[in-house]
PDB file of N, CA and C in Angstrom:
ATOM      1  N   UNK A   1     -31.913 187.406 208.785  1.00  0.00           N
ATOM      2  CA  UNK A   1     -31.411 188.685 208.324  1.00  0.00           C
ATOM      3  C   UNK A   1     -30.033 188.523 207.674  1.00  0.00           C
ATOM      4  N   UNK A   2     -29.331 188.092 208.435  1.00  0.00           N
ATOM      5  CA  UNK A   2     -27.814 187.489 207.541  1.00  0.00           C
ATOM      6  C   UNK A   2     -27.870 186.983 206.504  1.00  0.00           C
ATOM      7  N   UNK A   3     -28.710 185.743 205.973  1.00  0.00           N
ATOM      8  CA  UNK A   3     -28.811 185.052 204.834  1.00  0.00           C
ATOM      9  C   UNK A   3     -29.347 186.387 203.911  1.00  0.00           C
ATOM     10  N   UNK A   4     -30.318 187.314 204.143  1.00  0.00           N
ATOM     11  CA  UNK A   4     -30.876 188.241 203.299  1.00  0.00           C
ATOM     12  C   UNK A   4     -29.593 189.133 202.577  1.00  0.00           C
ATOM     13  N   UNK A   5     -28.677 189.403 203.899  1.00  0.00           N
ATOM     14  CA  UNK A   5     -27.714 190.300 203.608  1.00  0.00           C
ATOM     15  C   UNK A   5     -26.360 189.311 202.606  1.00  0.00           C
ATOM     16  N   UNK A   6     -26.499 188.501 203.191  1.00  0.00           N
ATOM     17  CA  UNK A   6     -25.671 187.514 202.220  1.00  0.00           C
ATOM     18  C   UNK A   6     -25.652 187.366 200.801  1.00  0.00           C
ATOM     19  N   UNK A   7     -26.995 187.416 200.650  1.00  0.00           N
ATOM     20  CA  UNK A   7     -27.597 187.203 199.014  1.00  0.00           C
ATOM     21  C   UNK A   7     -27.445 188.445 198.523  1.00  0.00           C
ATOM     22  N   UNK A   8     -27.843 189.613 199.894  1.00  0.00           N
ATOM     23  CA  UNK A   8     -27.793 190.963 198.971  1.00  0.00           C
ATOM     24  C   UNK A   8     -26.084 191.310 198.164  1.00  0.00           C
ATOM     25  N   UNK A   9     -25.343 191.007 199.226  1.00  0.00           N
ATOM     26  CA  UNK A   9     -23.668 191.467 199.177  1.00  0.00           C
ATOM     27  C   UNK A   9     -23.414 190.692 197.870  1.00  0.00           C
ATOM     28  N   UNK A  10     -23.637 189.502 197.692  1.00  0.00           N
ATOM     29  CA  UNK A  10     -23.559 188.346 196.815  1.00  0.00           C
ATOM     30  C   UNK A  10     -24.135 189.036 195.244  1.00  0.00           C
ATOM     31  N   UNK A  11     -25.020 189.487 195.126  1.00  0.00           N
ATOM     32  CA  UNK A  11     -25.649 190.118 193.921  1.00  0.00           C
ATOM     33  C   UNK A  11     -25.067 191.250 193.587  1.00  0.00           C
ATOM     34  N   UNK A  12     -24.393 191.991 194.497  1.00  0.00           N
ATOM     35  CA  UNK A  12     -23.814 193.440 194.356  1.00  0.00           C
ATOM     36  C   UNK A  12     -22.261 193.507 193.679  1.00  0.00           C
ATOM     37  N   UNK A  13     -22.377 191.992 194.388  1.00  0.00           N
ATOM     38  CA  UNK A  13     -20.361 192.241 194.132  1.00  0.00           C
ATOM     39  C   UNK A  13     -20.666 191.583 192.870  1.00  0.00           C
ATOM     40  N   UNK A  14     -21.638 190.688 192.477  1.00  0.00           N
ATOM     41  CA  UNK A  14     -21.512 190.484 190.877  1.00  0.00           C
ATOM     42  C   UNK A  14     -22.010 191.479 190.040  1.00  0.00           C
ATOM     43  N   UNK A  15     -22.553 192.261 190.115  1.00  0.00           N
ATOM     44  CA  UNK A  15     -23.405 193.709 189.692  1.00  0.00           C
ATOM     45  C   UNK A  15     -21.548 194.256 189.152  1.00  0.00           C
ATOM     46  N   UNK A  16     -21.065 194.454 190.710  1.00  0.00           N
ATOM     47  CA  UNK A  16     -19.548 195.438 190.743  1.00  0.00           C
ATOM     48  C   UNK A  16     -18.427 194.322 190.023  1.00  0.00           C
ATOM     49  N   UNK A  17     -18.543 193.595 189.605  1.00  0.00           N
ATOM     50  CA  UNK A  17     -17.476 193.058 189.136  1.00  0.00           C
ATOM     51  C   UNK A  17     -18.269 192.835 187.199  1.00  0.00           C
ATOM     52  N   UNK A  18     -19.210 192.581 187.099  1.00  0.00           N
ATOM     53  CA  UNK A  18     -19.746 192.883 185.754  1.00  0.00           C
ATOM     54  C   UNK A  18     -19.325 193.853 184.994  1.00  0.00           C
ATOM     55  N   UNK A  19     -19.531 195.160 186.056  1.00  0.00           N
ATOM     56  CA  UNK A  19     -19.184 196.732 185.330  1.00  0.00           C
ATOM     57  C   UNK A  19     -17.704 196.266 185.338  1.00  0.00           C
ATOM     58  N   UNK A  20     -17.087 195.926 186.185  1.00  0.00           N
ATOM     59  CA  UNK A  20     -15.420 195.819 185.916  1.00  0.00           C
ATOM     60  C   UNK A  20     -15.206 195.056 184.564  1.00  0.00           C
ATOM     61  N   UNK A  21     -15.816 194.060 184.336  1.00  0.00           N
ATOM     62  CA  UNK A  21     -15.554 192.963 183.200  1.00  0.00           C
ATOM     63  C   UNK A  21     -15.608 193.788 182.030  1.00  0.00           C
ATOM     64  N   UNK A  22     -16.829 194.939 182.006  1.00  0.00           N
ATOM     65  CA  UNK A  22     -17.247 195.575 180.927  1.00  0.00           C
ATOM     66  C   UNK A  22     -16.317 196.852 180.302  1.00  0.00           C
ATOM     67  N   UNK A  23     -15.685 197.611 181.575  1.00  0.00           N
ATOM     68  CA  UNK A  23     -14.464 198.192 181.727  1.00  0.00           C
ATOM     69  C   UNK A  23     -13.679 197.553 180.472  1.00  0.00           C
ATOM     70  N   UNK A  24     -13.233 196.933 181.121  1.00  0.00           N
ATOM     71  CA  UNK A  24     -12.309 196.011 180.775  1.00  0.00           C
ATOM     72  C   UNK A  24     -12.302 195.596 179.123  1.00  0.00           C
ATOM     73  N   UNK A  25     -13.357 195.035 179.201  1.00  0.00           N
ATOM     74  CA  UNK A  25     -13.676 194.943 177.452  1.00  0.00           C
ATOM     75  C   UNK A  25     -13.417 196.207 176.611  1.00  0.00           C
ATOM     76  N   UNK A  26     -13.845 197.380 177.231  1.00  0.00           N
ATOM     77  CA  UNK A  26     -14.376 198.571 175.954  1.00  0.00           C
ATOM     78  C   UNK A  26     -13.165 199.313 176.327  1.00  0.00           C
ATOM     79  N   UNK A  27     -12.163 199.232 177.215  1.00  0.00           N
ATOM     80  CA  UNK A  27     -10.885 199.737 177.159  1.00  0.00           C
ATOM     81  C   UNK A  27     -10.031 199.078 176.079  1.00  0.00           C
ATOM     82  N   UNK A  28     -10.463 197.651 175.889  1.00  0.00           N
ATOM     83  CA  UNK A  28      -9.798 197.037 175.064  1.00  0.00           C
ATOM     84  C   UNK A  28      -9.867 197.224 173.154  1.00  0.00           C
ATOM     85  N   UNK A  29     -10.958 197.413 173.632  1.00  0.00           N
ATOM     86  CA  UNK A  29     -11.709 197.551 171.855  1.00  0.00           C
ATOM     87  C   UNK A  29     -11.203 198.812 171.699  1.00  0.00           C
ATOM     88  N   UNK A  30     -11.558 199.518 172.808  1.00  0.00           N
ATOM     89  CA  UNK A  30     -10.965 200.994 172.111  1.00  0.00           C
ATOM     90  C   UNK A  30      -9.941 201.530 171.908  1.00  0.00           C
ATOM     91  N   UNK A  31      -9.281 200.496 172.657  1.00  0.00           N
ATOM     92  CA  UNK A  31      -7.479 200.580 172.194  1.00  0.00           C
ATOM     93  C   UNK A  31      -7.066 199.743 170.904  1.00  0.00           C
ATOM     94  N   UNK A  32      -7.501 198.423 170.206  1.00  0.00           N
ATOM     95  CA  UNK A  32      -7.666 197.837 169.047  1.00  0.00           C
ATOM     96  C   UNK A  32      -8.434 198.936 168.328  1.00  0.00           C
ATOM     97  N   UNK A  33      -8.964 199.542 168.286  1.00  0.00           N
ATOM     98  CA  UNK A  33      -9.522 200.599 167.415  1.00  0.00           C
ATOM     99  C   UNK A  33      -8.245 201.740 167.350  1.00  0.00           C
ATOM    100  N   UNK A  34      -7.650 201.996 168.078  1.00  0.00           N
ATOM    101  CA  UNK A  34      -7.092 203.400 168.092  1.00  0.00           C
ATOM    102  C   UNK A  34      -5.604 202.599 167.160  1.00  0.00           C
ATOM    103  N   UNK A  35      -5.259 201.624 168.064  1.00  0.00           N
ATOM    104  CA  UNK A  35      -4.546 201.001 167.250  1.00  0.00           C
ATOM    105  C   UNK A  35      -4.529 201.151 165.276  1.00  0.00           C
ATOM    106  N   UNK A  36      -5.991 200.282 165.193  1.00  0.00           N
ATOM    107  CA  UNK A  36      -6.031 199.915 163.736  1.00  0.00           C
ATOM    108  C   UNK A  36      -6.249 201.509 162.977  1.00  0.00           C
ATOM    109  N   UNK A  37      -7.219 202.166 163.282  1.00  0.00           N
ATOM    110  CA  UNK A  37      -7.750 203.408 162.309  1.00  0.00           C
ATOM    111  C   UNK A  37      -6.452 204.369 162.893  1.00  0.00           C
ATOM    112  N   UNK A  38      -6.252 204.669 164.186  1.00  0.00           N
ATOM    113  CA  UNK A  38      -5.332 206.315 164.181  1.00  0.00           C
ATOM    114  C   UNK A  38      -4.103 205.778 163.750  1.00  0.00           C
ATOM    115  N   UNK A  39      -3.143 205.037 164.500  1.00  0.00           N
ATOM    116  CA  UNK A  39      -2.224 204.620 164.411  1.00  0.00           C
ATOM    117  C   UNK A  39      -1.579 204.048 163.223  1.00  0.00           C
ATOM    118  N   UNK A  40      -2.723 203.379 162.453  1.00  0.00           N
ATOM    119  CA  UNK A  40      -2.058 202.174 161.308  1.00  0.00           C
ATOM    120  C   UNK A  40      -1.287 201.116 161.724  1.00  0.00           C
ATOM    121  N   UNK A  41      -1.281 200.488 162.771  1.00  0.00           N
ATOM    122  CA  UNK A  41      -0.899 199.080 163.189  1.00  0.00           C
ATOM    123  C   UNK A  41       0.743 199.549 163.516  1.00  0.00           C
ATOM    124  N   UNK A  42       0.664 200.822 163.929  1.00  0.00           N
ATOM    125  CA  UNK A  42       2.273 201.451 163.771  1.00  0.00           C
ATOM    126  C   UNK A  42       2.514 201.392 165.582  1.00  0.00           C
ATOM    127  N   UNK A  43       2.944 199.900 165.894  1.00  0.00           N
ATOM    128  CA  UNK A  43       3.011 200.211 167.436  1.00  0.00           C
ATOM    129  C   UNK A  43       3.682 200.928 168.220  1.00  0.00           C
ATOM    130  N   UNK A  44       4.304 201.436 167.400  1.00  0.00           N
ATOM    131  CA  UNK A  44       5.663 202.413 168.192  1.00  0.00           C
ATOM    132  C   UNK A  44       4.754 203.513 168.582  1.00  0.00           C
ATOM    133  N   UNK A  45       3.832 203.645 167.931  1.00  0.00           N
ATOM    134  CA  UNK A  45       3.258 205.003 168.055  1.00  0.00           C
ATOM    135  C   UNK A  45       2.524 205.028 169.557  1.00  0.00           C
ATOM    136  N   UNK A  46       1.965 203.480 169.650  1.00  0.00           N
ATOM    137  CA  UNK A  46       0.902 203.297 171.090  1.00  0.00           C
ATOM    138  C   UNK A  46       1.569 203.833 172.267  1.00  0.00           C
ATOM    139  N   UNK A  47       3.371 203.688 172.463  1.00  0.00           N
ATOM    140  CA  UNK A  47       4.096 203.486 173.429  1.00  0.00           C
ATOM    141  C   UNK A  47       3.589 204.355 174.684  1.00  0.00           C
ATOM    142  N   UNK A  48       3.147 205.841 173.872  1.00  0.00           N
ATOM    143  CA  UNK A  48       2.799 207.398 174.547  1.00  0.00           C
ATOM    144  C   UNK A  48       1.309 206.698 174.847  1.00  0.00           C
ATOM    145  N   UNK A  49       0.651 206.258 174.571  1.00  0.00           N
ATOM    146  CA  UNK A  49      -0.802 206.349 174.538  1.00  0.00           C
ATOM    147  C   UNK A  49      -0.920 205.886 175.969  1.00  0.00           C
ATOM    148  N   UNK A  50      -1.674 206.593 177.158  1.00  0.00           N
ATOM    149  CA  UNK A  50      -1.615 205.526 177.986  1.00  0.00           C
ATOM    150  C   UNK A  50      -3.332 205.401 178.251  1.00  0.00           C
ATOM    151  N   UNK A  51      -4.537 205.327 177.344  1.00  0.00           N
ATOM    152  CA  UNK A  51      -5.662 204.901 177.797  1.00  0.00           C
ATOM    153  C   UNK A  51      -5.796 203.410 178.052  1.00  0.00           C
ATOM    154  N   UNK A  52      -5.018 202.706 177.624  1.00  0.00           N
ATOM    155  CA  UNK A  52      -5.086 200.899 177.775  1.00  0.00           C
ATOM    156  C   UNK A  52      -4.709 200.995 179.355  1.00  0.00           C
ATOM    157  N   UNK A  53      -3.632 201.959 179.819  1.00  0.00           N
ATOM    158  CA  UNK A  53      -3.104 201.709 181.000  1.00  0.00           C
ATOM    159  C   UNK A  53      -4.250 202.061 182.338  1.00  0.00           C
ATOM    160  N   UNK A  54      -5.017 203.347 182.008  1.00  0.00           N
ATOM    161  CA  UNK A  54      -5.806 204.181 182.651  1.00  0.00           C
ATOM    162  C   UNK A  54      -7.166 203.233 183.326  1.00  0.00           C
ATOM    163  N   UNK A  55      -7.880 202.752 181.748  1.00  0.00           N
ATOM    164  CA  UNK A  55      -8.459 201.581 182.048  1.00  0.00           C
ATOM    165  C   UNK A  55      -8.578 200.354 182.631  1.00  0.00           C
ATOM    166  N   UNK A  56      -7.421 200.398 182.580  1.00  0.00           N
ATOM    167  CA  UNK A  56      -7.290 198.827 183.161  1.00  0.00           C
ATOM    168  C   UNK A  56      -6.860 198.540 184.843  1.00  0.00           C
ATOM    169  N   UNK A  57      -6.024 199.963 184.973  1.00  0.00           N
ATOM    170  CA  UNK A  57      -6.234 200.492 186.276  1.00  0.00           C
ATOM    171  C   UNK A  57      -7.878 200.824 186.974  1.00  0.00           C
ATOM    172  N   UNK A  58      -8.201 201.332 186.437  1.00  0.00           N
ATOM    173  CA  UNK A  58      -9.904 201.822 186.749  1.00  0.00           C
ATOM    174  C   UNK A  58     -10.399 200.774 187.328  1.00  0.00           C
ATOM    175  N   UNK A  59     -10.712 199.511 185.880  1.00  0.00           N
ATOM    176  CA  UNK A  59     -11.116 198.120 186.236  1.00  0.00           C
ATOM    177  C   UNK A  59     -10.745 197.187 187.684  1.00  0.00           C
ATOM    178  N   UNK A  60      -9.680 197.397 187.267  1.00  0.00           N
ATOM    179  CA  UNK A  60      -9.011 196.332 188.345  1.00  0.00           C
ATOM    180  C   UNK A  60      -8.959 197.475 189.848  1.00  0.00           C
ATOM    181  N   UNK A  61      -9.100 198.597 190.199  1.00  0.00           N
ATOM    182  CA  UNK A  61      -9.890 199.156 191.520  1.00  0.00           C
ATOM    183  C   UNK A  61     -11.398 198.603 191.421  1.00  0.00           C
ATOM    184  N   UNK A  62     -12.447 198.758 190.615  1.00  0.00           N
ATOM    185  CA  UNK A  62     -13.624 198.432 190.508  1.00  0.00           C
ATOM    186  C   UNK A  62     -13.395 196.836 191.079  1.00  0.00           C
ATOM    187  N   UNK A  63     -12.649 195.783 190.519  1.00  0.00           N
ATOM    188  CA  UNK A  63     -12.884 194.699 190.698  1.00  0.00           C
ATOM    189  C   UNK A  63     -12.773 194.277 192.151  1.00  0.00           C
ATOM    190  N   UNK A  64     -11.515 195.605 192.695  1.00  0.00           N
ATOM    191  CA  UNK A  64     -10.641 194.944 194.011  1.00  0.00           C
ATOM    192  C   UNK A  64     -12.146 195.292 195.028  1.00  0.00           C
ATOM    193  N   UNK A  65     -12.756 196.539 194.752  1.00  0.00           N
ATOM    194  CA  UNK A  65     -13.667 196.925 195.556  1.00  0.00           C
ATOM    195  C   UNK A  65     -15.469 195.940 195.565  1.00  0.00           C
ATOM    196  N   UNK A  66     -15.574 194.758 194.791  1.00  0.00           N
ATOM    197  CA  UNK A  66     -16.141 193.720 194.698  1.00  0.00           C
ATOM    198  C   UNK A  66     -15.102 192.762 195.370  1.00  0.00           C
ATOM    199  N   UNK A  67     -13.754 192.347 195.481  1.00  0.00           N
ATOM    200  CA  UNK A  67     -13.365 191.413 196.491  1.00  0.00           C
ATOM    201  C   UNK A  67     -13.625 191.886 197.630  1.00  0.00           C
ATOM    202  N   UNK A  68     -13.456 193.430 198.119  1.00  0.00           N
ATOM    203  CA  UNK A  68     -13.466 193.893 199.871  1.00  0.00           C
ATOM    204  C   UNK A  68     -15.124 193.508 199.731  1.00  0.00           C
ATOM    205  N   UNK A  69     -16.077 193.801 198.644  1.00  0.00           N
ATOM    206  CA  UNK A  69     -17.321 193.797 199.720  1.00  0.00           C
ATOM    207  C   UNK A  69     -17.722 191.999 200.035  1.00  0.00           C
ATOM    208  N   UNK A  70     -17.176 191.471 199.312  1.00  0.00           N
ATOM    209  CA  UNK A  70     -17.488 189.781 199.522  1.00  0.00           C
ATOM    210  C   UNK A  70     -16.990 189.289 200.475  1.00  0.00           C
ATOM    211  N   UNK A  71     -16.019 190.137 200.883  1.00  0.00           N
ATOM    212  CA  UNK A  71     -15.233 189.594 202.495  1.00  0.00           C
ATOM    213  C   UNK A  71     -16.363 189.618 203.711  1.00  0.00           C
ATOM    214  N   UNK A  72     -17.410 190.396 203.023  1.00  0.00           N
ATOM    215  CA  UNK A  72     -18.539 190.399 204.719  1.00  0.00           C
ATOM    216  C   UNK A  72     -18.778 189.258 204.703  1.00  0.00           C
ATOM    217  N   UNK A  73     -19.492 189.159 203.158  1.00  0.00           N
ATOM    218  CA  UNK A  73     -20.094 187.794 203.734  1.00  0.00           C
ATOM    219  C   UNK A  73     -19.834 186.441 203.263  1.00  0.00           C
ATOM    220  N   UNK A  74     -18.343 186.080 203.514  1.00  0.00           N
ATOM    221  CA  UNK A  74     -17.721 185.355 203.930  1.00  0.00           C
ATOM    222  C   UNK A  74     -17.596 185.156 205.196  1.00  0.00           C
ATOM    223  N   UNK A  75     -17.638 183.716 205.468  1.00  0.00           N
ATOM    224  CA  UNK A  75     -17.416 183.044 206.999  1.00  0.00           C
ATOM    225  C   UNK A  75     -16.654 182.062 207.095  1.00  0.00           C
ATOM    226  N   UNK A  76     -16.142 181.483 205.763  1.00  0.00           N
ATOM    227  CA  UNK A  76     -15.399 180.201 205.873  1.00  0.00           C
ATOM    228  C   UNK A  76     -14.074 181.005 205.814  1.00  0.00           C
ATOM    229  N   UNK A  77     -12.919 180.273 206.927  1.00  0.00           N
ATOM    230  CA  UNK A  77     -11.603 180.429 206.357  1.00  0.00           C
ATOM    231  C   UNK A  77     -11.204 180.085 205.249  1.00  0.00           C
ATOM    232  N   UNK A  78     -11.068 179.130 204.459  1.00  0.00           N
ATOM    233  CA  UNK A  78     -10.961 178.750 203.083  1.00  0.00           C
ATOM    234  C   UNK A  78     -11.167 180.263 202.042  1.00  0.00           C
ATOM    235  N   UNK A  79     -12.519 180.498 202.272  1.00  0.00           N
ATOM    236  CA  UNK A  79     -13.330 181.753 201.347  1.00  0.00           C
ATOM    237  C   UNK A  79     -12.637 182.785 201.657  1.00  0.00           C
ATOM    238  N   UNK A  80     -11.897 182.915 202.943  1.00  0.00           N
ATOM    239  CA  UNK A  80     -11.050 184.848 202.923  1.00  0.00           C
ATOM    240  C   UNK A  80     -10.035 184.308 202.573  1.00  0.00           C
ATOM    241  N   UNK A  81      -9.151 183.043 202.653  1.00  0.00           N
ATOM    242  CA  UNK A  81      -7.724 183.013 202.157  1.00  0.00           C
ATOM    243  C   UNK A  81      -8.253 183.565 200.490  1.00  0.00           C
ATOM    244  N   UNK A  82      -8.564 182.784 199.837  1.00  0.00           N
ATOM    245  CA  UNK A  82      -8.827 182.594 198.501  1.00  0.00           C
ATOM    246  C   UNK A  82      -8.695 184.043 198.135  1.00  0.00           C
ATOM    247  N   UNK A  83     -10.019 184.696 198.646  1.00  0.00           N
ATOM    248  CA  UNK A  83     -10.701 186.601 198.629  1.00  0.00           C
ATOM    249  C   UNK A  83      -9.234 187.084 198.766  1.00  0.00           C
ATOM    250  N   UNK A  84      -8.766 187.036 199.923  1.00  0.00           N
ATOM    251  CA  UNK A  84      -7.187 187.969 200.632  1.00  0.00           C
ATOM    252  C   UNK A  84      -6.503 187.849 198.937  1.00  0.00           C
ATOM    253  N   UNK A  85      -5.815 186.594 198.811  1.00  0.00           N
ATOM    254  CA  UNK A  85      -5.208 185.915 197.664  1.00  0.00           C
ATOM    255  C   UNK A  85      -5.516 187.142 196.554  1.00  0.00           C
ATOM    256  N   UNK A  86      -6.606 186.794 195.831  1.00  0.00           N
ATOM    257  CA  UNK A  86      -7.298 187.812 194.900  1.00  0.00           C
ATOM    258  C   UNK A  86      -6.985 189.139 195.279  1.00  0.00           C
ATOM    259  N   UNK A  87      -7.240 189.824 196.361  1.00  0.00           N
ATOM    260  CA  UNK A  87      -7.551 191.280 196.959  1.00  0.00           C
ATOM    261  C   UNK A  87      -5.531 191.138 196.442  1.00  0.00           C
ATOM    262  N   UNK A  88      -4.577 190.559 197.113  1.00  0.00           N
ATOM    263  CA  UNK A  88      -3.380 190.787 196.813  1.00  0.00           C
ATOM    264  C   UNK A  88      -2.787 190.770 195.453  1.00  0.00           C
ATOM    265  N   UNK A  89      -3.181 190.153 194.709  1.00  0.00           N
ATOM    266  CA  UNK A  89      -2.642 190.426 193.242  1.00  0.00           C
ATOM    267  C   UNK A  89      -3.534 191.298 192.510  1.00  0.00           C
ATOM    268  N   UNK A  90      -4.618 191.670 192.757  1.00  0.00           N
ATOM    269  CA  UNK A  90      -5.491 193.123 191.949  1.00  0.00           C
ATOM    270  C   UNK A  90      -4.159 194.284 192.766  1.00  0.00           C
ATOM    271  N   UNK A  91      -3.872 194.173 193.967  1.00  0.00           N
ATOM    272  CA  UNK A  91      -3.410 195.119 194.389  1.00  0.00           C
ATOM    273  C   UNK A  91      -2.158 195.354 194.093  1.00  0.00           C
ATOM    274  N   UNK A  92      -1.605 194.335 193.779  1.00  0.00           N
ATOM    275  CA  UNK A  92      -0.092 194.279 193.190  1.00  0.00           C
ATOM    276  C   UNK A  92      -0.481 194.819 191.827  1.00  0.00           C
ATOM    277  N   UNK A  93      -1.026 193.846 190.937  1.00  0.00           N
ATOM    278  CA  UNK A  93      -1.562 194.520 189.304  1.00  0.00           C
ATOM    279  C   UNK A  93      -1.476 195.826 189.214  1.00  0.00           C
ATOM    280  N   UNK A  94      -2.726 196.694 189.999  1.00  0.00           N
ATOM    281  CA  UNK A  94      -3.000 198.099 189.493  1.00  0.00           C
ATOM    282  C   UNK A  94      -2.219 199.038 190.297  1.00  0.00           C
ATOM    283  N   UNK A  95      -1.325 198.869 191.373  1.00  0.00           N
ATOM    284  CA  UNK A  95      -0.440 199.474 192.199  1.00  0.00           C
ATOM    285  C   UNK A  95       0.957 199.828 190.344  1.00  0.00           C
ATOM    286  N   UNK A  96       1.447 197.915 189.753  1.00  0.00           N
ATOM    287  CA  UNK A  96       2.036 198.145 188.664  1.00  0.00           C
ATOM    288  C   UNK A  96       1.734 198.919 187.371  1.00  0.00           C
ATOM    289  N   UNK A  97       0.051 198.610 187.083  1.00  0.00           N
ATOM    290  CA  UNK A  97      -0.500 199.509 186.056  1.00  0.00           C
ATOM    291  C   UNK A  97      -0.366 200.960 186.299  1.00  0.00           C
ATOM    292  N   UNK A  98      -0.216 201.275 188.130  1.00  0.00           N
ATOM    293  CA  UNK A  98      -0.367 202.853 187.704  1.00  0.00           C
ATOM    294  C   UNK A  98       1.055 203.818 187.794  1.00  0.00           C
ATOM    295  N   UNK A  99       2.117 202.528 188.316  1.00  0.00           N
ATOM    296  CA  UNK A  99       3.338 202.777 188.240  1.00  0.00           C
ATOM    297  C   UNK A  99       4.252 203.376 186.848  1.00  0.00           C
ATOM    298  N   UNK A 100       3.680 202.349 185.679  1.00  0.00           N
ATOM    299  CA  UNK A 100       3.903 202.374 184.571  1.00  0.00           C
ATOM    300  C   UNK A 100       3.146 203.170 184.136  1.00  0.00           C
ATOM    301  N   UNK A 101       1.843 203.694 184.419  1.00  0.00           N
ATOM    302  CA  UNK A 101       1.172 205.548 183.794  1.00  0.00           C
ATOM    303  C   UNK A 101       1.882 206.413 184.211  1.00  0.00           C
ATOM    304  N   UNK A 102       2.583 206.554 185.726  1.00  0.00           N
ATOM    305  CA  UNK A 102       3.070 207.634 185.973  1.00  0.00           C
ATOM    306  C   UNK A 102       4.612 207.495 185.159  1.00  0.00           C
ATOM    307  N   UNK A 103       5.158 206.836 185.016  1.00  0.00           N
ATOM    308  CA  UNK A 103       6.129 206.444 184.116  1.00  0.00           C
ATOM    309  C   UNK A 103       6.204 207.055 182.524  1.00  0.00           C
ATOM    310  N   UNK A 104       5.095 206.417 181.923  1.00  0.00           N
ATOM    311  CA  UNK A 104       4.716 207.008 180.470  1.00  0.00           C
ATOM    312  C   UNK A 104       4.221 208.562 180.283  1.00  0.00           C
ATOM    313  N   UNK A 105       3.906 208.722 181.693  1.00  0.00           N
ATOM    314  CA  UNK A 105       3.709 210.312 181.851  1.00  0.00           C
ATOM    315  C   UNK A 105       4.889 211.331 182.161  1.00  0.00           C
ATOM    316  N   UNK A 106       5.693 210.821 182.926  1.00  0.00           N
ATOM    317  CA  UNK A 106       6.926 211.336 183.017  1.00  0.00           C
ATOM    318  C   UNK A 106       7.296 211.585 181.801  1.00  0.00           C
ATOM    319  N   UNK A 107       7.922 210.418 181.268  1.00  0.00           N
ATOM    320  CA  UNK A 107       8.493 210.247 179.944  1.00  0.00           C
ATOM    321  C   UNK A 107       7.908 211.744 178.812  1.00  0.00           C
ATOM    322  N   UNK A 108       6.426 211.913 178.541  1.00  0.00           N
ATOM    323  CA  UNK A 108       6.017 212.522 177.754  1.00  0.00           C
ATOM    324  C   UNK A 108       6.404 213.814 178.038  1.00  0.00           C
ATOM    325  N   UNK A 109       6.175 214.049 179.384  1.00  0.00           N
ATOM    326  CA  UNK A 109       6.738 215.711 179.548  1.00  0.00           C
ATOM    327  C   UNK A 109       8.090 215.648 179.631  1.00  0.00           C
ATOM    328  N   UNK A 110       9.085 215.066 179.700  1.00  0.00           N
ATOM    329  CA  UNK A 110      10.549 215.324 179.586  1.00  0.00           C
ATOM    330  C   UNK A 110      10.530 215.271 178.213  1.00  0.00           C
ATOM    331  N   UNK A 111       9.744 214.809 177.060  1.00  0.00           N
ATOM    332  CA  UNK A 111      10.229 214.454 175.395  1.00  0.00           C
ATOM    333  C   UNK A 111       9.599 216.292 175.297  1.00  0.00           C
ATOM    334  N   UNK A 112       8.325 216.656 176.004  1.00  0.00           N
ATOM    335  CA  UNK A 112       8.018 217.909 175.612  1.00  0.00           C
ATOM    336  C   UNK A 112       8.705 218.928 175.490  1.00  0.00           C
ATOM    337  N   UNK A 113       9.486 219.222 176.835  1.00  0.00           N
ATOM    338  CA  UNK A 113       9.982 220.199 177.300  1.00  0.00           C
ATOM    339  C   UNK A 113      10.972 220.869 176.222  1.00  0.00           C
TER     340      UNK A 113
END
């Protein structure tokens, strides 16, 4: 039953980390798009934009929540240092990504007001 559940957790967290990868990509393109056609390669303009930030936050929760489910089925010490390792810098990353949205969000409503 363990080995079953092993393989299952094992297929899921690559399932959940795929969609993250994919995240990841089409946040990107669609910010190189917004870039090239709205903007005109005018980066000053991106500064306000924060969908690159939103995304990439999104992703990197999606990804962290594929490291917690691989921790089941893990049994080697080696395999949770490594996992922990990972789980700590997604968590540092998107803790910073969403630091810097609430930041660029600030910013926009004080330029509004």
């Amino acid at each position: 039953m363990f080995e079953f559940m092993e393989k299952l957790i094992y297929y899921v967290a690559g399932f959940i980390e795929l969609c993250g990868i994919f995240l990841i990509a089409a946040t990107v393109i669609k910010e190189m798009y917004i870039i090239i056609f709205k903007y005109k390669f005018k980066i000053k303009n991106t500064e306000r934009d924060t969908t690159l930030n939103q995304g990439l936050a999104s992703a990197l929760e999606i990804l962290l929540g594929a490291e917690i489910l691989k921790t089941i089925a893990y049994r080697d010490m080696r395999q949770l240092i490594e996992v922990g390792a990972l789980m700590l810098i997604r968590v540092f990353m998107t803790v910073l990504i969403h630091w810097e949205l609430q930041h660029k969000l600030k910013q926009d409503n004080h330029e509004n007001i």
